[in-house]
Protein backbone atom coordinates (compact mmCIF):
# COMPACT_ATOMS: atom_id res chain seq x y z
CA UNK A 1 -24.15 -44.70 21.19
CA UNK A 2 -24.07 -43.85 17.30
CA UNK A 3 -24.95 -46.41 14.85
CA UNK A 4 -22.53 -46.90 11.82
CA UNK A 5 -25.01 -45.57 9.42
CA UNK A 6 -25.07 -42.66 11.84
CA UNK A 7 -21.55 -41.74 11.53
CA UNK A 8 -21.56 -42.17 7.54
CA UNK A 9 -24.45 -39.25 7.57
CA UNK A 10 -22.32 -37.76 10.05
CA UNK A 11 -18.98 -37.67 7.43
CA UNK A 12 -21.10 -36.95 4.44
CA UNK A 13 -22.68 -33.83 5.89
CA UNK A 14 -19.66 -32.44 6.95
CA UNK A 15 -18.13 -32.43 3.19
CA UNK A 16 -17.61 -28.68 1.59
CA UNK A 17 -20.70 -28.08 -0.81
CA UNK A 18 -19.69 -27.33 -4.54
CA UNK A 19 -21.53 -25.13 -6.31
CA UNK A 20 -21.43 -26.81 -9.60
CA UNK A 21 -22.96 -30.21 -7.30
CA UNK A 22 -25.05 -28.80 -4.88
CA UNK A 23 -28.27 -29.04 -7.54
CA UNK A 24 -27.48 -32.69 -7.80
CA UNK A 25 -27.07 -33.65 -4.08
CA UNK A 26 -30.41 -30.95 -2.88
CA UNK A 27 -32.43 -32.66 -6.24
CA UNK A 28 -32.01 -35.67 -4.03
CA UNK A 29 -33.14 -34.68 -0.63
CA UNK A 30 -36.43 -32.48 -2.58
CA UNK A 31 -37.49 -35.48 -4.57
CA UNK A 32 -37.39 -37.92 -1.57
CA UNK A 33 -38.16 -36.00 1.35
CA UNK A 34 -39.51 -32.84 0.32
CA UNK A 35 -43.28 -31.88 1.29
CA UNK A 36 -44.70 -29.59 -1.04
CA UNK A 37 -47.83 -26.72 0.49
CA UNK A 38 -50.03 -24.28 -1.11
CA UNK A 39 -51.18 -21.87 0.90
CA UNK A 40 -52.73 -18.58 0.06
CA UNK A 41 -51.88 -19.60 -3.72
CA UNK A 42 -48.50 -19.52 -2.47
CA UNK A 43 -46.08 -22.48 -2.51
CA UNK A 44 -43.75 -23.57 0.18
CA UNK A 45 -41.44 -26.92 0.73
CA UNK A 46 -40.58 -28.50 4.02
CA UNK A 47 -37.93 -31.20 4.23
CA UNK A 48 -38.28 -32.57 7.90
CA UNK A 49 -35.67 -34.54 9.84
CA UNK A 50 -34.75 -35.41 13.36
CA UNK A 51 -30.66 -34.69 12.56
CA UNK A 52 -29.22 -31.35 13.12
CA UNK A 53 -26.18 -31.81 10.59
CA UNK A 54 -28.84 -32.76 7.80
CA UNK A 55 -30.81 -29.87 8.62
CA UNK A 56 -28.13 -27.71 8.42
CA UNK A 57 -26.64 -29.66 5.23
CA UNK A 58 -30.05 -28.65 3.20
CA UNK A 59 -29.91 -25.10 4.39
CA UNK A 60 -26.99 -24.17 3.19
CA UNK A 61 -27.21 -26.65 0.08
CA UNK A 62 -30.31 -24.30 -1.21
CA UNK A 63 -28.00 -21.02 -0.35
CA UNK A 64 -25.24 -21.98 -2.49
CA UNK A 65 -27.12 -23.72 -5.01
CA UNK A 66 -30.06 -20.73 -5.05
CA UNK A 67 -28.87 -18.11 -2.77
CA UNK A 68 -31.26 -18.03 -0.99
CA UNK A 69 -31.65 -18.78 3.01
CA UNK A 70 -34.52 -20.99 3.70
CA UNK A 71 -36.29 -20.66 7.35
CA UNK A 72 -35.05 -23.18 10.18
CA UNK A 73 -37.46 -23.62 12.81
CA UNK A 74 -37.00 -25.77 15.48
CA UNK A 75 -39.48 -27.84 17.66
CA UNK A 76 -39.53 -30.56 20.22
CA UNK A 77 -41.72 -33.59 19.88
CA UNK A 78 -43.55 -34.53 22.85
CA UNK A 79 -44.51 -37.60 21.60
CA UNK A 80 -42.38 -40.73 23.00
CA UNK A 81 -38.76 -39.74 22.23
CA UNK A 82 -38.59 -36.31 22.92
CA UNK A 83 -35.98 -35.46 20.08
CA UNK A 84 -35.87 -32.01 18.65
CA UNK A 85 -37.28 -32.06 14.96
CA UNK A 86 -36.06 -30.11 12.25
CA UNK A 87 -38.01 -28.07 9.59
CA UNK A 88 -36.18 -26.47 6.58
CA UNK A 89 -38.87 -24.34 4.93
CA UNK A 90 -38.55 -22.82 1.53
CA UNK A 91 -40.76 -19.97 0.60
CA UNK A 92 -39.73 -18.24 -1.89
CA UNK A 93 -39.36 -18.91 -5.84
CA UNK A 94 -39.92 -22.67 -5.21
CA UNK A 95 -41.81 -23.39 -8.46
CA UNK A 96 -39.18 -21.66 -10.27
CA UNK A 97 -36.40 -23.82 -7.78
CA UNK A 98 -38.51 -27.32 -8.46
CA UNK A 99 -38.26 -26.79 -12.27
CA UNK A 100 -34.94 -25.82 -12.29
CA UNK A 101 -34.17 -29.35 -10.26
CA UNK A 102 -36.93 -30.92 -12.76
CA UNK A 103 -38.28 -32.15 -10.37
CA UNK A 104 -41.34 -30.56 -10.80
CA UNK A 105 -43.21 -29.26 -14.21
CA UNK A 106 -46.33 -26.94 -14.63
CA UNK A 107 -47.74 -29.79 -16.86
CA UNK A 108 -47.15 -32.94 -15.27
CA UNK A 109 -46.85 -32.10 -11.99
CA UNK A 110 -44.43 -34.09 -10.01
CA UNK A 111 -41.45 -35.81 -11.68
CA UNK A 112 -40.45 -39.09 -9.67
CA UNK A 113 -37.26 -39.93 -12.54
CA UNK A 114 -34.19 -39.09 -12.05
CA UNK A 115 -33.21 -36.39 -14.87
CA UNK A 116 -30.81 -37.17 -17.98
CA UNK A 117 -28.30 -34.50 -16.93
CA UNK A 118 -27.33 -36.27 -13.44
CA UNK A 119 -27.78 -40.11 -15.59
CA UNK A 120 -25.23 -39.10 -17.54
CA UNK A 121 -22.70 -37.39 -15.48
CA UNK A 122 -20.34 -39.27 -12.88
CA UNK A 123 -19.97 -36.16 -10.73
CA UNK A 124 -23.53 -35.48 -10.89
CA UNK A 125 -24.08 -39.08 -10.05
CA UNK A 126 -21.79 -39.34 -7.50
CA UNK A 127 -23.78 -35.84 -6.00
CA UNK A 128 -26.69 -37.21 -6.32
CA UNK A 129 -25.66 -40.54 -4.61
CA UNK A 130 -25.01 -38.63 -1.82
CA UNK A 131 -28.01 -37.00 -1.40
CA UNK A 132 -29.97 -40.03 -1.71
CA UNK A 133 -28.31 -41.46 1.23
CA UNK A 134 -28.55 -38.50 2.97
CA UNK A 135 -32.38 -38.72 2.64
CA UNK A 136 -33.27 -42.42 2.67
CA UNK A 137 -30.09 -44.57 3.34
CA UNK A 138 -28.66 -46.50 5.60
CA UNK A 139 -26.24 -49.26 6.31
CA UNK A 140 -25.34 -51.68 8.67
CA UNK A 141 -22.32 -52.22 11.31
CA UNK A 142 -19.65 -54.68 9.00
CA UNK A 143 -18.82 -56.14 12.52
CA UNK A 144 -22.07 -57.20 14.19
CA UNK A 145 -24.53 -57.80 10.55
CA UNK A 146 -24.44 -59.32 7.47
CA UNK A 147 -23.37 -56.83 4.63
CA UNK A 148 -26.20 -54.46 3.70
CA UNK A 149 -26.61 -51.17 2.60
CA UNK A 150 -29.91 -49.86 1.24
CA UNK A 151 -32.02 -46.12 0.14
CA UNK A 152 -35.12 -46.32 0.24
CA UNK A 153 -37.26 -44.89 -2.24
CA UNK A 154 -41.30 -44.06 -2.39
CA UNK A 155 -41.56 -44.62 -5.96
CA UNK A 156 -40.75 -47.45 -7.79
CA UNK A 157 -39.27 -45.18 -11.20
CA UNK A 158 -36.87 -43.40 -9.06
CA UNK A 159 -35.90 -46.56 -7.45
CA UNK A 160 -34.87 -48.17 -10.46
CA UNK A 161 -33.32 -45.18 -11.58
CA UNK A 162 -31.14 -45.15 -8.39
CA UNK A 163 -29.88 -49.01 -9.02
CA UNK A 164 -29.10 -47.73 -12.54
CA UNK A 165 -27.14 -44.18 -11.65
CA UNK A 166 -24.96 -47.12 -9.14
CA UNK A 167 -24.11 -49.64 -11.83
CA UNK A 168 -23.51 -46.92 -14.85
CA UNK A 169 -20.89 -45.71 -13.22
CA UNK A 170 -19.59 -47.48 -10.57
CA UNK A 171 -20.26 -51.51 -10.90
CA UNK A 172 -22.22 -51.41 -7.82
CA UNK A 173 -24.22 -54.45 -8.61
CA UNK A 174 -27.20 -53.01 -7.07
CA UNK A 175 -30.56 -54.56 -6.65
CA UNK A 176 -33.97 -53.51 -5.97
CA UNK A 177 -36.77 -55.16 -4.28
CA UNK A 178 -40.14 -53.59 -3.06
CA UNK A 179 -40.78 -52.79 0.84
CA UNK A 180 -43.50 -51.87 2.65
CA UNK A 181 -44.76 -48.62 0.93
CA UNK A 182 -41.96 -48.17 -0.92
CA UNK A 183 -38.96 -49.60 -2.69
CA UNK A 184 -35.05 -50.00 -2.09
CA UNK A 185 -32.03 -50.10 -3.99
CA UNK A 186 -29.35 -52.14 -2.10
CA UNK A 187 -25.89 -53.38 -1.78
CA UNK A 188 -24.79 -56.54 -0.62
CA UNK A 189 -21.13 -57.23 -1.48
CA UNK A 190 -18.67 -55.80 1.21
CA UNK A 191 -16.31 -54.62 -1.52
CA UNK A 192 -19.46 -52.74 -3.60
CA UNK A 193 -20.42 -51.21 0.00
CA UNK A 194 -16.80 -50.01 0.48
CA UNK A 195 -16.81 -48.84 -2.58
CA UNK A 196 -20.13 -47.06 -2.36
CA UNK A 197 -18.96 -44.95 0.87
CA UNK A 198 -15.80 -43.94 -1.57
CA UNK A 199 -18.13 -43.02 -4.44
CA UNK A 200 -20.34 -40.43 -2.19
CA UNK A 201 -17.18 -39.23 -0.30
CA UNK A 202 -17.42 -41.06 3.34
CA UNK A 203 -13.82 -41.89 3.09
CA UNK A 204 -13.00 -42.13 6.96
CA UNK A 205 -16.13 -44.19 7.15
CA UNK A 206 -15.05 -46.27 4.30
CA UNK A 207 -11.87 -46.83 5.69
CA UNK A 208 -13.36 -47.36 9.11
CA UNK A 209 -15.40 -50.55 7.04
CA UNK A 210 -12.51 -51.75 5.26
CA UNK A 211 -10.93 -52.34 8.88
CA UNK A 212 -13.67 -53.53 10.38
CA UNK A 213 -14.47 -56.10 7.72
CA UNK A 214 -11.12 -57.47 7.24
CA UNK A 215 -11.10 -58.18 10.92
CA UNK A 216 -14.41 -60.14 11.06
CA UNK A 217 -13.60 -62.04 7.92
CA UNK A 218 -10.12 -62.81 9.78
CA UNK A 219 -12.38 -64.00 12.78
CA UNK A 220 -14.43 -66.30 10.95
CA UNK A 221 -11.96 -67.84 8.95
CA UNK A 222 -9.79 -68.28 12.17
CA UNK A 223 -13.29 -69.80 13.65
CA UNK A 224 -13.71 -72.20 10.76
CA UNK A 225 -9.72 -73.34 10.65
CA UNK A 226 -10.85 -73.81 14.77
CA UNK A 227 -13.66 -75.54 13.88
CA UNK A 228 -12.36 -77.82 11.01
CA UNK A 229 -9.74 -78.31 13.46
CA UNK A 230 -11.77 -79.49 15.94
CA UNK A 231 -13.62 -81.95 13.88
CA UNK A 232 -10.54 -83.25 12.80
CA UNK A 233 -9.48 -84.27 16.21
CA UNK A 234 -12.80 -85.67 17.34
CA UNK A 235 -12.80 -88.01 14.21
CA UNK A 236 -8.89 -89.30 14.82
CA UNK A 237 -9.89 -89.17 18.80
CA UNK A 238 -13.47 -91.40 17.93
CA UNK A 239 -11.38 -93.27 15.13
CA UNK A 240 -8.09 -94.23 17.47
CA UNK A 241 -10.72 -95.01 20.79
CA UNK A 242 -12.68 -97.85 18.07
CA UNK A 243 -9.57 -99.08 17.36
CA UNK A 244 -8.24 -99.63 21.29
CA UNK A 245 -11.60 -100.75 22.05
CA UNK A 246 -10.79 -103.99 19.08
CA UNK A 247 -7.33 -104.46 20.18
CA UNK A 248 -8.73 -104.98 23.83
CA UNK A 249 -11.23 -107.48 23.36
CA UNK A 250 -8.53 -109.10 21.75
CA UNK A 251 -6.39 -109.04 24.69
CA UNK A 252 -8.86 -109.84 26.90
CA UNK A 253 -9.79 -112.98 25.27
CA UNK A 254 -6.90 -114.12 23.35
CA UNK A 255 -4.07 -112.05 23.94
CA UNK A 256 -2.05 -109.73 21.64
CA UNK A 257 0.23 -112.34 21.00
CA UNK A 258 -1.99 -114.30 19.03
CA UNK A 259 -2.26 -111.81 16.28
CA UNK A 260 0.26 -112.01 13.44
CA UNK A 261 3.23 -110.19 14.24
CA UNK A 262 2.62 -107.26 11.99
CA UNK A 263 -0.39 -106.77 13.80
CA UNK A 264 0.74 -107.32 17.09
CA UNK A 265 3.22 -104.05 16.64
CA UNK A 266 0.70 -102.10 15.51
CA UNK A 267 -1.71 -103.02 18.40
CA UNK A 268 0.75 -102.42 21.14
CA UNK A 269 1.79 -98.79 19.13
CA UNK A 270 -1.64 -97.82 19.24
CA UNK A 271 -2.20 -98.55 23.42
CA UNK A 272 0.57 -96.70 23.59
CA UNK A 273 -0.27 -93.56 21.29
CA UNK A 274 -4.00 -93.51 21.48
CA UNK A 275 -3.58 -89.60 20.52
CA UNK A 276 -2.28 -89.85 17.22
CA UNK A 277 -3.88 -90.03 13.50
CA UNK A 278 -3.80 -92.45 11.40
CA UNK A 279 -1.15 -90.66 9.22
CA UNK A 280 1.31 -89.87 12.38
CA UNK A 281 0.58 -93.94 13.26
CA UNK A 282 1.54 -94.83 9.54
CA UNK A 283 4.77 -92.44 10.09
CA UNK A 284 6.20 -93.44 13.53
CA UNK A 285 4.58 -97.47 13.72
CA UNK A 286 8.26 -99.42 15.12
CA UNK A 287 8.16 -101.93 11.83
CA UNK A 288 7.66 -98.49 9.62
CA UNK A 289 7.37 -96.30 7.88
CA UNK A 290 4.10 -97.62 6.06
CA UNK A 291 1.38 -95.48 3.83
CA UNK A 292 -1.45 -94.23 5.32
CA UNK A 293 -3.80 -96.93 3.57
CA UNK A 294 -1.25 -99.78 4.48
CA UNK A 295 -1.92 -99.23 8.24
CA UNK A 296 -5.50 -98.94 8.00
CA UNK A 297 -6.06 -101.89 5.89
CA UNK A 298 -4.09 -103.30 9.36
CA UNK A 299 -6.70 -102.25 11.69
CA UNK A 300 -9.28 -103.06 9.33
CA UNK A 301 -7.96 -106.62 9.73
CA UNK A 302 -7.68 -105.74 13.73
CA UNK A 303 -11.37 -105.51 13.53
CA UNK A 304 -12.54 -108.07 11.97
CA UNK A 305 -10.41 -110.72 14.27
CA UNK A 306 -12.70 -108.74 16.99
CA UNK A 307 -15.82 -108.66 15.49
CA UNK A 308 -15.40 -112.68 15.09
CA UNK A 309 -14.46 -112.85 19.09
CA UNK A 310 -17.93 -110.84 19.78
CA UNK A 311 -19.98 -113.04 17.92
């Protein structure tokens, strides 16, 4: 069965590819999962992945972006899960492609930051978003987790410019935090997530949240109105047995009638509606209506004329 996160990828790789965005969104997917060779003083870069729609999402990204068709091979691991595994291999002008994504410079070798030109575009952020996600997100099922949705990021520059590129723009109110051997930017707010999915285009998966979100809040607010419910009638059931347990050693030992007749109404009321609350008592008692602190200050007196027959 496909995870949530799965079907996000799923939406996201199935969007049309704009030329004018498909440098922001392959930037992405190079600077986090790209594997750069030399071989024969000749360059090459992999990007490896287990997902089919991915693989085919970065092909054809670097043919409308470049025009030019990288190789697709195609193995099967035989390792454990025996999963087919991906390899999009660029071979030709890939210095002059990594430079032209700045992601790379002849100088300073690899750059980890995000460039200026995508910080300071919304549609280039919103492209890039996507390919981040694409590369190193994921996020969890609003109906069986908490809220969370999270890229993960090798370097800790990139990370922070990733947090940044999501609150320029959009309010995200991302955070970052370190992990293992790398770092994350994440969401936690249910609304930010929803809007998130929006941002980078998942719209059937963002709607697909919404829904599922507004029925698990509805669930456990229903749960807590059962719960609060519940502990309401176990303190008026625990309150109204005290109370027949007082007016019964009373009767036992000196009879209902020997209580002063306000008190002997309310006494017999209560054996006979041990189910109500205090308020419904105060409401219905025969010599009523009486406030709510009028008829406990009653059994409050109830009490004590029991506690002095226990002694």
């Amino acid at each position: 069965m496909a995870s949530y996160a799965s079907d996000v990828k799923k939406e996201l790789t199935s969007l049309e590819v704009h030329p004018e965005h498909a440098k922001a969104e392959l930037a992405a997917f190079l600077r986090m999962n790209g594997v750069l060779n030399l071989h024969d003083h000749q360059f090459s870069l992999d990007i490896t992945t287990e997902n089919p729609a991915i693989a085919r999402r970065v092909f054809k990204l670097i043919k409308v972006a470049f025009g030019i068709e990288p190789l697709l091979i195609v193995s099967r691991k035989m390792k454990l899960k025996k999963n087919n595994q991906y390899l999009v291999r660029l071979q030709q002008h890939v210095k002059e492609i990594m430079e032209s994504l700045l992601i790379w410079d002849s100088e300073e070798g690899l750059i980890t930051r995000i460039p200026k030109r995508i910080m300071n575009s919304r549609e280039g952020a919103m492209s890039y978003l996507r390919g981040a996600f694409l590369a190193g997100g994921s996020v969890n099922n609003p109906e069986t987790s908490r809220y969370h949705l999270e890229i993960y990021s090798t370097y800790e520059d990139h990370n922070r410019d990733l947090a940044e590129l999501m609150n320029k723009f959009f309010y995200l109110n991302a955070k970052i935090t370190k992990r293992r051997s790398g770092y994350i930017a994440y969401l936690k707010e249910a609304e930010k997530i929803g809007d998130f999915l929006h941002i980078v285009g998942a719209l059937n998966a963002m709607l697909s949240f919404e829904d599922l979100r507004i029925m698990r809040d509805m669930r456990n607010s229903v749960n807590r109105l059962v719960n609060c419910d519940t502990a309401n009638l176990k303190k008026t059931a625990n309150a109204a047995a005290k109370q027949i347990e007082d007016i019964q050693v009373i009767e036992e030992q000196e009879g209902i009638d020997s209580l002063p007749e306000k008190l002997q109404t309310l006494a017999r009321f209560r054996l006979q509606h041990p189910e109500l609350s205090l308020k419904d008592v105060a409401a219905q008692v025969p010599d009523g209506p009486i406030s709510k602190s009028g008829v406990n200050h009653r059994f409050k007196k109830i009490r004590e004329i029991a506690d002095s027959l226990r002694a």
